[in-house]
N, C-alpha and C. Protein backbone atom coordinates (compact mmCIF):
# COMPACT_ATOMS: atom_id res chain seq x y z
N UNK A 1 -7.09 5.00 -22.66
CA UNK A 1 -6.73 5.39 -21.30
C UNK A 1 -7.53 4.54 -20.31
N UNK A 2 -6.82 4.13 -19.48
CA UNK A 2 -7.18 3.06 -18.17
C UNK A 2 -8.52 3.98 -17.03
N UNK A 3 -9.58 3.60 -17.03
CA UNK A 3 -10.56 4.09 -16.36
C UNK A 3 -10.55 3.57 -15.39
N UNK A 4 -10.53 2.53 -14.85
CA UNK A 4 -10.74 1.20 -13.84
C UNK A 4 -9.26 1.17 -12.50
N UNK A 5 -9.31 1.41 -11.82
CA UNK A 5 -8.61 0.82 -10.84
C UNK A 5 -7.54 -0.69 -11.24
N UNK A 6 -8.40 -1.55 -11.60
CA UNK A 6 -8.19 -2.85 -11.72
C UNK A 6 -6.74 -2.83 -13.07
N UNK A 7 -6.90 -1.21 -13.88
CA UNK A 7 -6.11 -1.40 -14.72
C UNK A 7 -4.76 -0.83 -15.08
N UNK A 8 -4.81 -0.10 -13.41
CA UNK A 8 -3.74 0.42 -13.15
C UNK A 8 -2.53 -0.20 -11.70
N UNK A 9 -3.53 -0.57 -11.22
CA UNK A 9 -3.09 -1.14 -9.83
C UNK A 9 -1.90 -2.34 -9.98
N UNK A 10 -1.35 -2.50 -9.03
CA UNK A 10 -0.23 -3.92 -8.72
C UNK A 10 -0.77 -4.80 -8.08
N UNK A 11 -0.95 -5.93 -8.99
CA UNK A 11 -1.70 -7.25 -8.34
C UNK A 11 -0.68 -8.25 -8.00
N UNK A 12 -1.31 -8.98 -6.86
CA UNK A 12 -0.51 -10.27 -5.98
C UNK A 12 -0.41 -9.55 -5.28
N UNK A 13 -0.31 -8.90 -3.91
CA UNK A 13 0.40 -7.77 -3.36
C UNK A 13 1.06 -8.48 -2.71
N UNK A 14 2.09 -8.01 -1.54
CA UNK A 14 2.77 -8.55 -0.51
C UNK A 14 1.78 -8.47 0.58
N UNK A 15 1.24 -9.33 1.36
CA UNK A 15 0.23 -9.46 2.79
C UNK A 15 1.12 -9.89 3.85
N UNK A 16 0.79 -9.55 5.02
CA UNK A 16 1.60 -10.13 6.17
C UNK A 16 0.25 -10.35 7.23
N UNK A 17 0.22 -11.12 8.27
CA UNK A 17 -0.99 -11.29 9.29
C UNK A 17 -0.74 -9.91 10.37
N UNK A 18 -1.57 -9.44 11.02
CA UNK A 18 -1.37 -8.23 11.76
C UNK A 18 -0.44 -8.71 13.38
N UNK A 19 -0.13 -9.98 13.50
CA UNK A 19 0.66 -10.13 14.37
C UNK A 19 2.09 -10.70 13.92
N UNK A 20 2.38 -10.57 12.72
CA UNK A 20 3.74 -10.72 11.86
C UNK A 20 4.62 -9.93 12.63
N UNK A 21 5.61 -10.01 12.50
CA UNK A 21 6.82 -9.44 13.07
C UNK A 21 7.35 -8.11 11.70
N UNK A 22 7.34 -7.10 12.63
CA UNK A 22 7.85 -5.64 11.61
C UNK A 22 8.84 -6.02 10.82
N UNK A 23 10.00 -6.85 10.81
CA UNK A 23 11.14 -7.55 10.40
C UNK A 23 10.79 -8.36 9.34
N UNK A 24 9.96 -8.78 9.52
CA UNK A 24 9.27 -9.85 8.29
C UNK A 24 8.72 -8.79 7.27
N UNK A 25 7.63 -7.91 7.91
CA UNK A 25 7.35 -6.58 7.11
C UNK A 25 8.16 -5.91 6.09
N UNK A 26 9.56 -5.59 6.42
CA UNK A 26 10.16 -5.13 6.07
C UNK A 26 10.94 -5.73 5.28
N UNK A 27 11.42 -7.13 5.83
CA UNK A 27 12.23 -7.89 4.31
C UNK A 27 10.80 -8.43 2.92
N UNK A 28 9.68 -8.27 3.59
CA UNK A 28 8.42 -8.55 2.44
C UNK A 28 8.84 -7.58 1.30
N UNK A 29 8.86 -6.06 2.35
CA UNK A 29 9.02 -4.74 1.32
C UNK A 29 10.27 -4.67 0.52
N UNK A 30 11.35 -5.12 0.79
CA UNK A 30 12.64 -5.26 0.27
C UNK A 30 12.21 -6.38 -0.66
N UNK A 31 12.54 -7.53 -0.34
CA UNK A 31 12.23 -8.70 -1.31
C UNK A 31 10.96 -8.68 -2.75
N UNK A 32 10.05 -7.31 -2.53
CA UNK A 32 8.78 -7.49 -3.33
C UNK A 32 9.36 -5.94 -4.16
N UNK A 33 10.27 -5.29 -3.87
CA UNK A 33 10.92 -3.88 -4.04
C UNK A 33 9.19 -2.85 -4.23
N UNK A 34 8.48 -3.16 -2.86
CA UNK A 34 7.95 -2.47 -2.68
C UNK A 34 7.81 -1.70 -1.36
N UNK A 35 7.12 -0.44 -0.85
CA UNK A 35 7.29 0.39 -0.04
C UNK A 35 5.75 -0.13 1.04
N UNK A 36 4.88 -0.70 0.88
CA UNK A 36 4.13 -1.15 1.46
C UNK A 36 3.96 -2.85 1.57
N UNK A 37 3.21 -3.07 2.02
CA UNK A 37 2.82 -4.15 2.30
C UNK A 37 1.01 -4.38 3.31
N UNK A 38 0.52 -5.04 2.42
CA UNK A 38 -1.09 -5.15 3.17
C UNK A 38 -1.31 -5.90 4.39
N UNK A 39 -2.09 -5.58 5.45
CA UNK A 39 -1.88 -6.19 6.69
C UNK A 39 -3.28 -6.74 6.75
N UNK A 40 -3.15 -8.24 6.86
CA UNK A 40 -4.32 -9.41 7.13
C UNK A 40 -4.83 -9.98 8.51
N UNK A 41 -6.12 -9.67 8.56
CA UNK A 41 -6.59 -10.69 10.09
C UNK A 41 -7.40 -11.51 9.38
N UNK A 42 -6.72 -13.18 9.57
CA UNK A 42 -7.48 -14.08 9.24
C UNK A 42 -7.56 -14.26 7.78
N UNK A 43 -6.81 -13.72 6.72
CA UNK A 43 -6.92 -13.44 5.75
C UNK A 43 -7.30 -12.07 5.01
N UNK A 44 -8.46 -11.60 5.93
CA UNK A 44 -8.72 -9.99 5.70
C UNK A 44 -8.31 -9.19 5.93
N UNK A 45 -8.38 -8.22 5.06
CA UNK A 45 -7.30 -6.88 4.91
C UNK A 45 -8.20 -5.81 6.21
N UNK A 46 -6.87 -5.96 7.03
CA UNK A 46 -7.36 -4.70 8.00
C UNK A 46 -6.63 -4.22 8.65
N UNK A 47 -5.30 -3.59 7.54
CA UNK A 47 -4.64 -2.48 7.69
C UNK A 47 -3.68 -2.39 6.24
N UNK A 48 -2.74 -1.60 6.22
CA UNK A 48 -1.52 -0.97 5.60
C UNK A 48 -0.24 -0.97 6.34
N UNK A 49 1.03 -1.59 6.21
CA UNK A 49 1.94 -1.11 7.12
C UNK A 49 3.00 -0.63 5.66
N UNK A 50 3.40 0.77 5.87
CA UNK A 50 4.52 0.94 5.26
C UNK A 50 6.16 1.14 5.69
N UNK A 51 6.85 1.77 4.52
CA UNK A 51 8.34 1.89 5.05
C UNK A 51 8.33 2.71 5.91
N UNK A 52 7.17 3.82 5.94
CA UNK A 52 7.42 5.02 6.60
C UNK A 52 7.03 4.74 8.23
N UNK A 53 6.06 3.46 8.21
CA UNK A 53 5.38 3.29 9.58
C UNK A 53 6.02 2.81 10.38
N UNK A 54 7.30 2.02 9.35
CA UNK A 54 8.28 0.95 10.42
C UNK A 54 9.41 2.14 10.66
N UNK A 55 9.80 3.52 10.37
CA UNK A 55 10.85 4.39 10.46
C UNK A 55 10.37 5.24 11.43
N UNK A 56 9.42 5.45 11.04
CA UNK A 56 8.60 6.63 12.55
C UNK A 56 8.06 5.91 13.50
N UNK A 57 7.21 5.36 13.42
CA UNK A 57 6.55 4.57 14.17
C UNK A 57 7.13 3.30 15.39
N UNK A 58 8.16 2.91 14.77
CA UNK A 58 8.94 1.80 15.09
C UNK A 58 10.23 2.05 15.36
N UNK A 59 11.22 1.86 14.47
CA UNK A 59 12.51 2.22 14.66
C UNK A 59 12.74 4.01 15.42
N UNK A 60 12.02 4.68 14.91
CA UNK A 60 12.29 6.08 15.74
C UNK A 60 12.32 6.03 17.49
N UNK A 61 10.91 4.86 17.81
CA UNK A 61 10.42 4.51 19.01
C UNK A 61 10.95 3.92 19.56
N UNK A 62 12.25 3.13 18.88
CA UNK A 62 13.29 1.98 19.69
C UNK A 62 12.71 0.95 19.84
N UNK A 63 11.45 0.27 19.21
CA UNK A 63 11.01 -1.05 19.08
C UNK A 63 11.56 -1.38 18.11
N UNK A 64 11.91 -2.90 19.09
CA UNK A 64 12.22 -4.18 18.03
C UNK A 64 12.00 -4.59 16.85
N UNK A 65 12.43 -5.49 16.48
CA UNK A 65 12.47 -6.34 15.03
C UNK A 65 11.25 -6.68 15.29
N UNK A 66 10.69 -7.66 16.80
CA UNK A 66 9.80 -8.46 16.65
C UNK A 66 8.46 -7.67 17.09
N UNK A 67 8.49 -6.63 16.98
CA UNK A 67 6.62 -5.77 17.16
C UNK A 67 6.16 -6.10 16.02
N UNK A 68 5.05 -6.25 16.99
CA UNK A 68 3.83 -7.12 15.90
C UNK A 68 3.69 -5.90 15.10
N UNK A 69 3.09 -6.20 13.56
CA UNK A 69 2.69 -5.09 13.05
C UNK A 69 1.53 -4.60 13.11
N UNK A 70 0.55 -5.02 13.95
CA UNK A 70 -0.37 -4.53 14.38
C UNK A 70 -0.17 -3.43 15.27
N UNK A 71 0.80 -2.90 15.96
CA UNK A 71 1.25 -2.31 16.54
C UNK A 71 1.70 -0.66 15.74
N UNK A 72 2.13 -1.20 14.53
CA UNK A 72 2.95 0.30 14.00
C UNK A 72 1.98 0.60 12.81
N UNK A 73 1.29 -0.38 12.01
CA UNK A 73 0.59 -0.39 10.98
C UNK A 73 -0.61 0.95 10.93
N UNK A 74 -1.10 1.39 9.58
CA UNK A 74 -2.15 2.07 9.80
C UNK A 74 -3.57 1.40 9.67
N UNK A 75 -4.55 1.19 10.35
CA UNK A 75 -5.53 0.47 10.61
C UNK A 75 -6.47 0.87 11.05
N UNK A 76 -7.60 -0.11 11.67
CA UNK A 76 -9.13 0.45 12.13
C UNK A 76 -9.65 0.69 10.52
N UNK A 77 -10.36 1.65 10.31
CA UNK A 77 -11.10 1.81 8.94
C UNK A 77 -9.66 2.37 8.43
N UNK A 78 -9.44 1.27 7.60
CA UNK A 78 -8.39 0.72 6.52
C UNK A 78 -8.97 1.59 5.31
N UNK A 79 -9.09 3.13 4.43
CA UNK A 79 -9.55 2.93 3.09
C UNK A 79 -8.97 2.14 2.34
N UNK A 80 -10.07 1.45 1.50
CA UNK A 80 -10.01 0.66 0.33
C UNK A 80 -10.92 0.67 -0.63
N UNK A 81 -10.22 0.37 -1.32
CA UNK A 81 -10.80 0.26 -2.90
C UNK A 81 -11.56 -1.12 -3.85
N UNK A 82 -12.22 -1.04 -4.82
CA UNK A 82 -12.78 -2.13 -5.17
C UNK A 82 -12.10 -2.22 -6.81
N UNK A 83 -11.84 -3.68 -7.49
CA UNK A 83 -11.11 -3.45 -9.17
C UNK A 83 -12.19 -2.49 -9.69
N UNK A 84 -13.12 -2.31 -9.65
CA UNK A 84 -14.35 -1.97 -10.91
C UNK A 84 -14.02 -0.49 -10.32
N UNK A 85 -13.44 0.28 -8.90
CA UNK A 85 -13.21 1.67 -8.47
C UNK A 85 -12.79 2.43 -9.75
N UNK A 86 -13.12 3.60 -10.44
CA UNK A 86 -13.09 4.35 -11.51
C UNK A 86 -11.44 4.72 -10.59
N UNK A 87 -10.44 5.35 -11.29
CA UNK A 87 -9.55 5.86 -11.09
C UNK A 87 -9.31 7.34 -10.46
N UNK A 88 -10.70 8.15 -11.03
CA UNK A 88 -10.43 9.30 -10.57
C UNK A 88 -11.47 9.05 -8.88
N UNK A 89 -11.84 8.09 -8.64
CA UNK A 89 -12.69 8.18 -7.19
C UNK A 89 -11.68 7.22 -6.55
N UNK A 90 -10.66 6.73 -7.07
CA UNK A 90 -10.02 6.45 -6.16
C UNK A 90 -8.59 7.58 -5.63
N UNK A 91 -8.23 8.57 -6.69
CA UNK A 91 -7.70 10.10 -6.29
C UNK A 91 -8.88 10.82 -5.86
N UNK A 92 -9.46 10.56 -5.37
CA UNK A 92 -10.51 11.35 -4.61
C UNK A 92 -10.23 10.88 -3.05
N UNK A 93 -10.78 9.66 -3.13
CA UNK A 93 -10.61 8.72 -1.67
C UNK A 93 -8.68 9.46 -1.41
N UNK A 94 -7.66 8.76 -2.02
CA UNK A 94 -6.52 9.05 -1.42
C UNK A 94 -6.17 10.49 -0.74
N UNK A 95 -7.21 11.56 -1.74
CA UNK A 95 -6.94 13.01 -1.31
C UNK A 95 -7.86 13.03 0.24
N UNK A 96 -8.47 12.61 -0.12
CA UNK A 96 -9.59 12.79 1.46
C UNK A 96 -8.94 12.07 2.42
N UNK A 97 -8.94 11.20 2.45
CA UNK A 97 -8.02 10.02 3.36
C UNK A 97 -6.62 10.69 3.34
N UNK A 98 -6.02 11.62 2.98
CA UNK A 98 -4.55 11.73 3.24
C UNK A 98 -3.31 10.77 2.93
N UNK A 99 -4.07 9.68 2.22
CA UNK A 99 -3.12 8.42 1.84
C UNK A 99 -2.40 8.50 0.36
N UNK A 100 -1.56 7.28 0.41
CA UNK A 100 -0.81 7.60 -0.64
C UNK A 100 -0.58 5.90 -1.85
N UNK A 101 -1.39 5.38 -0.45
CA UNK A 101 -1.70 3.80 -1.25
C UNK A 101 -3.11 3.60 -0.90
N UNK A 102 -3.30 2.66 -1.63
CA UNK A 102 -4.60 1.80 -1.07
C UNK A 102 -4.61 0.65 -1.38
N UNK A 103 -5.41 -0.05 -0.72
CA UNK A 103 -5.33 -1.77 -1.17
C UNK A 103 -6.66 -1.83 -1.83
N UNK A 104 -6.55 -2.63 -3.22
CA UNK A 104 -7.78 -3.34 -4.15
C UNK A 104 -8.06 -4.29 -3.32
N UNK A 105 -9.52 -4.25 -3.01
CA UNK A 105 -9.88 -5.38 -2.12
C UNK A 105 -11.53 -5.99 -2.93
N UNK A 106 -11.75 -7.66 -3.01
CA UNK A 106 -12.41 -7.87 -3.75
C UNK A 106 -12.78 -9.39 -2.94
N UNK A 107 -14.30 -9.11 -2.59
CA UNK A 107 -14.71 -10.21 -1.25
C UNK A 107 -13.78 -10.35 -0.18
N UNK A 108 -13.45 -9.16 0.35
CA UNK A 108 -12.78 -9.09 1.46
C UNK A 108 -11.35 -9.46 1.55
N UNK A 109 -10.84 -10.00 0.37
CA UNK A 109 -9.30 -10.01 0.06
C UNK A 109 -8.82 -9.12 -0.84
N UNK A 110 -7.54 -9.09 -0.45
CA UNK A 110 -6.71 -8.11 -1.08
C UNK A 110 -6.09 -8.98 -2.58
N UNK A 111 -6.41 -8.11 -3.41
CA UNK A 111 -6.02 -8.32 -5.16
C UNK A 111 -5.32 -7.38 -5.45
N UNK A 112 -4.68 -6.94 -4.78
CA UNK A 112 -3.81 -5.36 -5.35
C UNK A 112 -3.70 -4.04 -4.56
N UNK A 113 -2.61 -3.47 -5.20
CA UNK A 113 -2.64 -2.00 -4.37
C UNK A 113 -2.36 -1.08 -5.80
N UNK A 114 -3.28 0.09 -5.38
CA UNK A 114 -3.05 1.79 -6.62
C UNK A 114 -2.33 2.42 -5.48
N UNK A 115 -1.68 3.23 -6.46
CA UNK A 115 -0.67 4.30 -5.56
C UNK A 115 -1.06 5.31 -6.37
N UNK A 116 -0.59 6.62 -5.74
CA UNK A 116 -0.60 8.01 -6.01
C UNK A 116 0.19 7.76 -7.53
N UNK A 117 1.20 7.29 -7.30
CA UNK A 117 2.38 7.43 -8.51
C UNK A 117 1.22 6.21 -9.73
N UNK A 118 0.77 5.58 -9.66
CA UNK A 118 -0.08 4.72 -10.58
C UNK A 118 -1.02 5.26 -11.30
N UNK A 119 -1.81 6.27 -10.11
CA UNK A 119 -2.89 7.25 -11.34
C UNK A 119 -1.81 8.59 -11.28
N UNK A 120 -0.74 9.17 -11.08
CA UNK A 120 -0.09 9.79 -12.16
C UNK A 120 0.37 9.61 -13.15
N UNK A 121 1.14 8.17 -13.15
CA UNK A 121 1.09 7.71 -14.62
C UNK A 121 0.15 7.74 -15.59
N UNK A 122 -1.26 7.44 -15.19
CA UNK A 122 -2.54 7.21 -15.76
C UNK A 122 -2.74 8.31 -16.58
N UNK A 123 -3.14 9.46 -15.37
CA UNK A 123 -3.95 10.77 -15.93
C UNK A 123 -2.77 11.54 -16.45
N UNK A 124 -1.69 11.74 -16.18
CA UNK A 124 -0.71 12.87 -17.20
C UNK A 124 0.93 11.67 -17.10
N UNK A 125 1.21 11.03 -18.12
CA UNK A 125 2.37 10.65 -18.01
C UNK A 125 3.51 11.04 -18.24
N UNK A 126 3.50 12.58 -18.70
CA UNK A 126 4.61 13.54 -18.58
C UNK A 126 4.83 14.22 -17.52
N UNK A 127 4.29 13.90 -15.82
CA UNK A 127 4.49 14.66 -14.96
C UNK A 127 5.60 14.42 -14.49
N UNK A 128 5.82 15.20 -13.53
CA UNK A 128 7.27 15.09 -13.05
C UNK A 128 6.84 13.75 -11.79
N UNK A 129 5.95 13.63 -11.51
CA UNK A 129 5.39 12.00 -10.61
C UNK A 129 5.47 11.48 -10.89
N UNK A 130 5.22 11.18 -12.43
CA UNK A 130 4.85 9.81 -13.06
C UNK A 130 6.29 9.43 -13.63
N UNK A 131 7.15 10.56 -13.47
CA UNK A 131 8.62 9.88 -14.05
C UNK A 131 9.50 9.21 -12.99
N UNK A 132 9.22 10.13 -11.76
CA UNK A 132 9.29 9.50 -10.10
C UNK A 132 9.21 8.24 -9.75
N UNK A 133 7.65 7.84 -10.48
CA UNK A 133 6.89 6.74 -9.91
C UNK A 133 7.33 5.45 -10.91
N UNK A 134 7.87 5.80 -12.02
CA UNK A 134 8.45 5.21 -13.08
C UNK A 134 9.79 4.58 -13.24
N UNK A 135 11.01 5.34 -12.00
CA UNK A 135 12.11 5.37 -11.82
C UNK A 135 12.65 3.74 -11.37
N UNK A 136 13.26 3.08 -11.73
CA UNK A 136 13.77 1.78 -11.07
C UNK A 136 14.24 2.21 -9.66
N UNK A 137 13.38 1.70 -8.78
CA UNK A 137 13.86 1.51 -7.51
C UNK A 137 15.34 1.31 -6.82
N UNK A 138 15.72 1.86 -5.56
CA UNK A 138 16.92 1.67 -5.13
C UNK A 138 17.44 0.27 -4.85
N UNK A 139 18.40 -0.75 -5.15
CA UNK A 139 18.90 -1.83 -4.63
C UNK A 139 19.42 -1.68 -3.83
């Protein structure tokens, strides 16, 4: 059984710069058939923008394609995680933080993201999450 962060997580992630265009955001998340995407200043991770940030945040609000994603993203103290993060302190961090991703970050770059659905697979892979989190994505 996977103890480590590093051995559950999705590496390469999708990054965008925090003045990227939400539009770019969003074909990243389509094109990578993922629901997030890590947000970079200068290379460094200092934020999260997801599907949900560009639907509420953005499209609900009647902003454009071209808002920066610094704008809709979640940011400021970004939680993150380190590869060597034990798995159950990183379901600790997500429960405290209210989050549902996090970005693996390692010398200040991003190497990956754990999701909720990643340590359900981990710790019980008969849950009804981990079959969720398991499911081939919508095309």
């Amino acid at each position: 059984m996977a103890q480590r962060v590093a051995d559950v997580m999705t590496g390469n992630p999708a990054t965008i710069e925090a003045g990227g265009r939400i539009a770019d955001a969003a074909a990243l998340m389509r094109n990578n058939d993922t629901g997030a995407v890590i947000v970079t200043d200068n290379g460094r991770v200092s934020g999260i923008v997801t599907d949900r940030d560009i639907a509420v945040r953005a499209v609900a609000d009647e902003k454009g394609p071209d808002t920066p994603v610094r704008d809709v993203c979640s940011g400021g103290d970004v939680a993150t995680v380190g590869p060597d993060t034990s798995i159950d302190q990183a379901a600790r961090l997500m429960r405290q933080k209210a989050v549902r991703r996090l970005p693996v970050v390692e010398k200040d770059r991003a190497v990956g993201v754990v999701s909720i659905g990643d340590l359900a697979m981990e710790k019980d892979p008969n849950s009804a999450l981990a079959d969720i989190s398991s499911a081939e994505g919508n095309r």
